[in-house]
PDB file of N, CA and C in Angstrom:
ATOM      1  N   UNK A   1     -41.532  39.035 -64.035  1.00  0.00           N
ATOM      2  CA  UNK A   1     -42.903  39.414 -64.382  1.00  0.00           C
ATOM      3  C   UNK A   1     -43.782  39.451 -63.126  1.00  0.00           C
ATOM      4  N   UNK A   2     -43.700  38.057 -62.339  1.00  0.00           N
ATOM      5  CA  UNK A   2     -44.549  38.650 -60.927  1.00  0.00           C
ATOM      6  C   UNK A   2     -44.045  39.489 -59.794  1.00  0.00           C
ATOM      7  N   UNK A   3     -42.584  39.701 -59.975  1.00  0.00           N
ATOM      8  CA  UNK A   3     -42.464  41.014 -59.281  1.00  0.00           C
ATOM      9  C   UNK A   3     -43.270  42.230 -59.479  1.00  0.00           C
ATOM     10  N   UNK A   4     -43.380  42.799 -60.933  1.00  0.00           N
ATOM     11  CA  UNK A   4     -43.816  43.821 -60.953  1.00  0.00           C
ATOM     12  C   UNK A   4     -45.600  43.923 -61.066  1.00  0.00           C
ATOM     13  N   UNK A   5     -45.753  42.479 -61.604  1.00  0.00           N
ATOM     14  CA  UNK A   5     -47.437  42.510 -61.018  1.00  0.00           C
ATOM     15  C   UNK A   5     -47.372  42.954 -59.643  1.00  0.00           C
ATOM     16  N   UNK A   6     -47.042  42.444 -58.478  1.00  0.00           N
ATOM     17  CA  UNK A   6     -46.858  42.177 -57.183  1.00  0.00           C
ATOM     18  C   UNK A   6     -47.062  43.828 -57.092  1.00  0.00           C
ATOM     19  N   UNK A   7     -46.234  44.409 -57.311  1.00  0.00           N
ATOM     20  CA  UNK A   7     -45.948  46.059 -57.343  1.00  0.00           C
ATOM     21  C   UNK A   7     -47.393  46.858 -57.311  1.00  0.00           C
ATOM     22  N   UNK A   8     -47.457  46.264 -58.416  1.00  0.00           N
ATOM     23  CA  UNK A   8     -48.937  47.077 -58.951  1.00  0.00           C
ATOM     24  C   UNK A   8     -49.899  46.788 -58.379  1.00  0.00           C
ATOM     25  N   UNK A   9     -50.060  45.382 -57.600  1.00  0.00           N
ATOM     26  CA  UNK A   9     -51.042  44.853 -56.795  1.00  0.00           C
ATOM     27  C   UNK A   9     -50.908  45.559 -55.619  1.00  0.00           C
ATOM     28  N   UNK A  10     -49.528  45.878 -55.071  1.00  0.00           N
ATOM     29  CA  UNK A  10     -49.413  46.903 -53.804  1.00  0.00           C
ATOM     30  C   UNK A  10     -49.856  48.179 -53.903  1.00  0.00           C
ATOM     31  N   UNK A  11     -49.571  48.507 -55.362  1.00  0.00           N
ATOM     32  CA  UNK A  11     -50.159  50.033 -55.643  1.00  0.00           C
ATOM     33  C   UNK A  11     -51.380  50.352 -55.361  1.00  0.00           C
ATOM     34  N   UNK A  12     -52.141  49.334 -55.722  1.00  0.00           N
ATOM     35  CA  UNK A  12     -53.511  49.851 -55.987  1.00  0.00           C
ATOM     36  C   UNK A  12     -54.158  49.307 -54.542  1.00  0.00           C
ATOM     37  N   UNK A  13     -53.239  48.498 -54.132  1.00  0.00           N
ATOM     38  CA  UNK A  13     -54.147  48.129 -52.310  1.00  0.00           C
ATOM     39  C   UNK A  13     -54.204  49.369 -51.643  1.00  0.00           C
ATOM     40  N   UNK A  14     -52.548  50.145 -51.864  1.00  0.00           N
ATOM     41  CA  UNK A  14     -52.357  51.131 -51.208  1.00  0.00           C
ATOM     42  C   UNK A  14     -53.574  52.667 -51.759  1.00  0.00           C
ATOM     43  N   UNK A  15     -53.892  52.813 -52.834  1.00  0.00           N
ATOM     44  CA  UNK A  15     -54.101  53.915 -52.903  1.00  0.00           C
ATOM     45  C   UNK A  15     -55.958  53.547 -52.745  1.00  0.00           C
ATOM     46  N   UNK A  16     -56.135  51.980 -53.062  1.00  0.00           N
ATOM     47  CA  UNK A  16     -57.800  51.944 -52.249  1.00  0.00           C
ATOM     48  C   UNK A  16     -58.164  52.232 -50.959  1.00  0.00           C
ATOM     49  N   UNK A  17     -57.077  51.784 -50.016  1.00  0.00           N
ATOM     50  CA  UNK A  17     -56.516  52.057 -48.915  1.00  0.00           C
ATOM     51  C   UNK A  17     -56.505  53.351 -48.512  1.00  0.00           C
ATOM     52  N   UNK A  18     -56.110  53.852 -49.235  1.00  0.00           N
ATOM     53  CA  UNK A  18     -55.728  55.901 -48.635  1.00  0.00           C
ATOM     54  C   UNK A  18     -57.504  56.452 -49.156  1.00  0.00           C
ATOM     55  N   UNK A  19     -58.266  56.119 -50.433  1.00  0.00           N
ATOM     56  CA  UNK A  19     -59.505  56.487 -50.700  1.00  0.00           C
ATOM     57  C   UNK A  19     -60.382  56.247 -49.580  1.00  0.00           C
ATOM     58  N   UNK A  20     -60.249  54.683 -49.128  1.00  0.00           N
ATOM     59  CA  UNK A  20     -61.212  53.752 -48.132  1.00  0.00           C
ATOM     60  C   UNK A  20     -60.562  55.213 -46.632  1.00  0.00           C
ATOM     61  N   UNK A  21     -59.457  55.261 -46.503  1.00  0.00           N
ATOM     62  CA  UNK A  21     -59.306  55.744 -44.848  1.00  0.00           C
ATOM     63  C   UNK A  21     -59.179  57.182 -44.867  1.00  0.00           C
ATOM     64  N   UNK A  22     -59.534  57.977 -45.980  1.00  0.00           N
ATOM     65  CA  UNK A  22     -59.330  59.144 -46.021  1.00  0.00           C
ATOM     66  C   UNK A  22     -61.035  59.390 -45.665  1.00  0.00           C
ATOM     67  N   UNK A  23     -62.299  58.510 -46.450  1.00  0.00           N
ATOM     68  CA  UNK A  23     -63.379  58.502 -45.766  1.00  0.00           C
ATOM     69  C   UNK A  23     -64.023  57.723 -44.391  1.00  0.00           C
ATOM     70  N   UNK A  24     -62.665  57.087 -43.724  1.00  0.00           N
ATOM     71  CA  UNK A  24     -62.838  57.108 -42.545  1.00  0.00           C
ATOM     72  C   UNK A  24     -62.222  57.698 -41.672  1.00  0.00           C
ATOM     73  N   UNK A  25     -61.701  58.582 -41.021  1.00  0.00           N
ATOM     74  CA  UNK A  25     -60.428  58.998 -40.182  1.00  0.00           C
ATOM     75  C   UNK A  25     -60.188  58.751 -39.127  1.00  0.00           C
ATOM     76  N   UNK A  26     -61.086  57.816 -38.109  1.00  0.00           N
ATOM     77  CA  UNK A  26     -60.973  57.064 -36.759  1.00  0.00           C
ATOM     78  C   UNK A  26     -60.383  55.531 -37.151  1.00  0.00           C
ATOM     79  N   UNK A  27     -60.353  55.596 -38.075  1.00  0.00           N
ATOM     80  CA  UNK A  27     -60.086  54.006 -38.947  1.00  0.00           C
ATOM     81  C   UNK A  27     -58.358  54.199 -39.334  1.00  0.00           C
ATOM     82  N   UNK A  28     -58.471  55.066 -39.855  1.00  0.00           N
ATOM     83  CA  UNK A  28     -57.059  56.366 -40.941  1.00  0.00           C
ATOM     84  C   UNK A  28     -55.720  55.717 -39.257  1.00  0.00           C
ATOM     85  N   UNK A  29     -56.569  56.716 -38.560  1.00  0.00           N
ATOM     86  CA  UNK A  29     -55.758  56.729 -37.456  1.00  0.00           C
ATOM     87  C   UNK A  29     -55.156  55.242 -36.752  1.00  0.00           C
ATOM     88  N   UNK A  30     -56.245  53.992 -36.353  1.00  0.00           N
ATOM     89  CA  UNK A  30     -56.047  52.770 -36.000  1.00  0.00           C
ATOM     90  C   UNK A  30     -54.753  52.549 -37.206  1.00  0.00           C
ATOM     91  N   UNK A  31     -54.731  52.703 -38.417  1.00  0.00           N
ATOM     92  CA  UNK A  31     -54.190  51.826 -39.254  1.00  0.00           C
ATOM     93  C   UNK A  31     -52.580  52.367 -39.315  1.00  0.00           C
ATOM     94  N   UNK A  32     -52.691  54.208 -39.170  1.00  0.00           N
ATOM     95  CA  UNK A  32     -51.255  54.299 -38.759  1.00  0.00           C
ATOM     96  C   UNK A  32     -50.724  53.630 -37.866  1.00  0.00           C
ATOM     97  N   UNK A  33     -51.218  53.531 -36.353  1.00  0.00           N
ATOM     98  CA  UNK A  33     -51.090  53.063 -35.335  1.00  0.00           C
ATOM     99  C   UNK A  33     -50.044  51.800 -35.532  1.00  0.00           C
ATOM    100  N   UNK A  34     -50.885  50.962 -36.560  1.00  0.00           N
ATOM    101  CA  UNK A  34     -50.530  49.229 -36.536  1.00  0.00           C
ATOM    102  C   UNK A  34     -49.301  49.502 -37.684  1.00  0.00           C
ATOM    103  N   UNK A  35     -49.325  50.708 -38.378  1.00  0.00           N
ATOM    104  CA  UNK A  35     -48.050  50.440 -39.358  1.00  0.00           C
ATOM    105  C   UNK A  35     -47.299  50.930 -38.419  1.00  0.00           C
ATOM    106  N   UNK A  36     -47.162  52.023 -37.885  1.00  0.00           N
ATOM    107  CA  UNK A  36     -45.756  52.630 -36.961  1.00  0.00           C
ATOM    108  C   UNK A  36     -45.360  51.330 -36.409  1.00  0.00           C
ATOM    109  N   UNK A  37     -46.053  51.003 -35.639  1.00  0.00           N
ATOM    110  CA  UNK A  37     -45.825  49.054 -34.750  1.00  0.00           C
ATOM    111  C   UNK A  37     -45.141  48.271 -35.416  1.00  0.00           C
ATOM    112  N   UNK A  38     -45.580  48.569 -36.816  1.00  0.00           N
ATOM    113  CA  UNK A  38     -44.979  47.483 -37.605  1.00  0.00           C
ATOM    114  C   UNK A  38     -43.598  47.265 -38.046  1.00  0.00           C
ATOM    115  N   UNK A  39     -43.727  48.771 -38.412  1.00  0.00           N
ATOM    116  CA  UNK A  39     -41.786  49.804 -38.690  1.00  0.00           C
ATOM    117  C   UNK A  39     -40.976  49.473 -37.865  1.00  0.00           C
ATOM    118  N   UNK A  40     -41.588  49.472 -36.422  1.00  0.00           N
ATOM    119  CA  UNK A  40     -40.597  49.678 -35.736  1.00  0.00           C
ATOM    120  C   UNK A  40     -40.114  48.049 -35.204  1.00  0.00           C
ATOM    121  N   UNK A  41     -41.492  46.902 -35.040  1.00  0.00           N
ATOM    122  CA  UNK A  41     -40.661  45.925 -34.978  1.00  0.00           C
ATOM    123  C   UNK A  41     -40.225  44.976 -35.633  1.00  0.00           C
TER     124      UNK A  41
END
């Protein structure tokens, strides 16, 4: 059961996330930045 809460809690960080940085795009950009970083280490 808290797996898939967990899920849904990621869902919706993520897509406030894409609303919040789609009206910022100097922000958009920093945050790819720190995920590529993140992927890769």
């Amino acid at each position: 059961m808290i797996v898939i809460e967990k899920k849904v809690v990621v869902k919706l960080e993520k897509s406030l996330k894409i609303d919040f940085l789609l009206s910022n795009p100097k922000k958009f950009k920093e945050e790819l930045g720190e995920t590529k970083q993140k992927l890769i280490s």
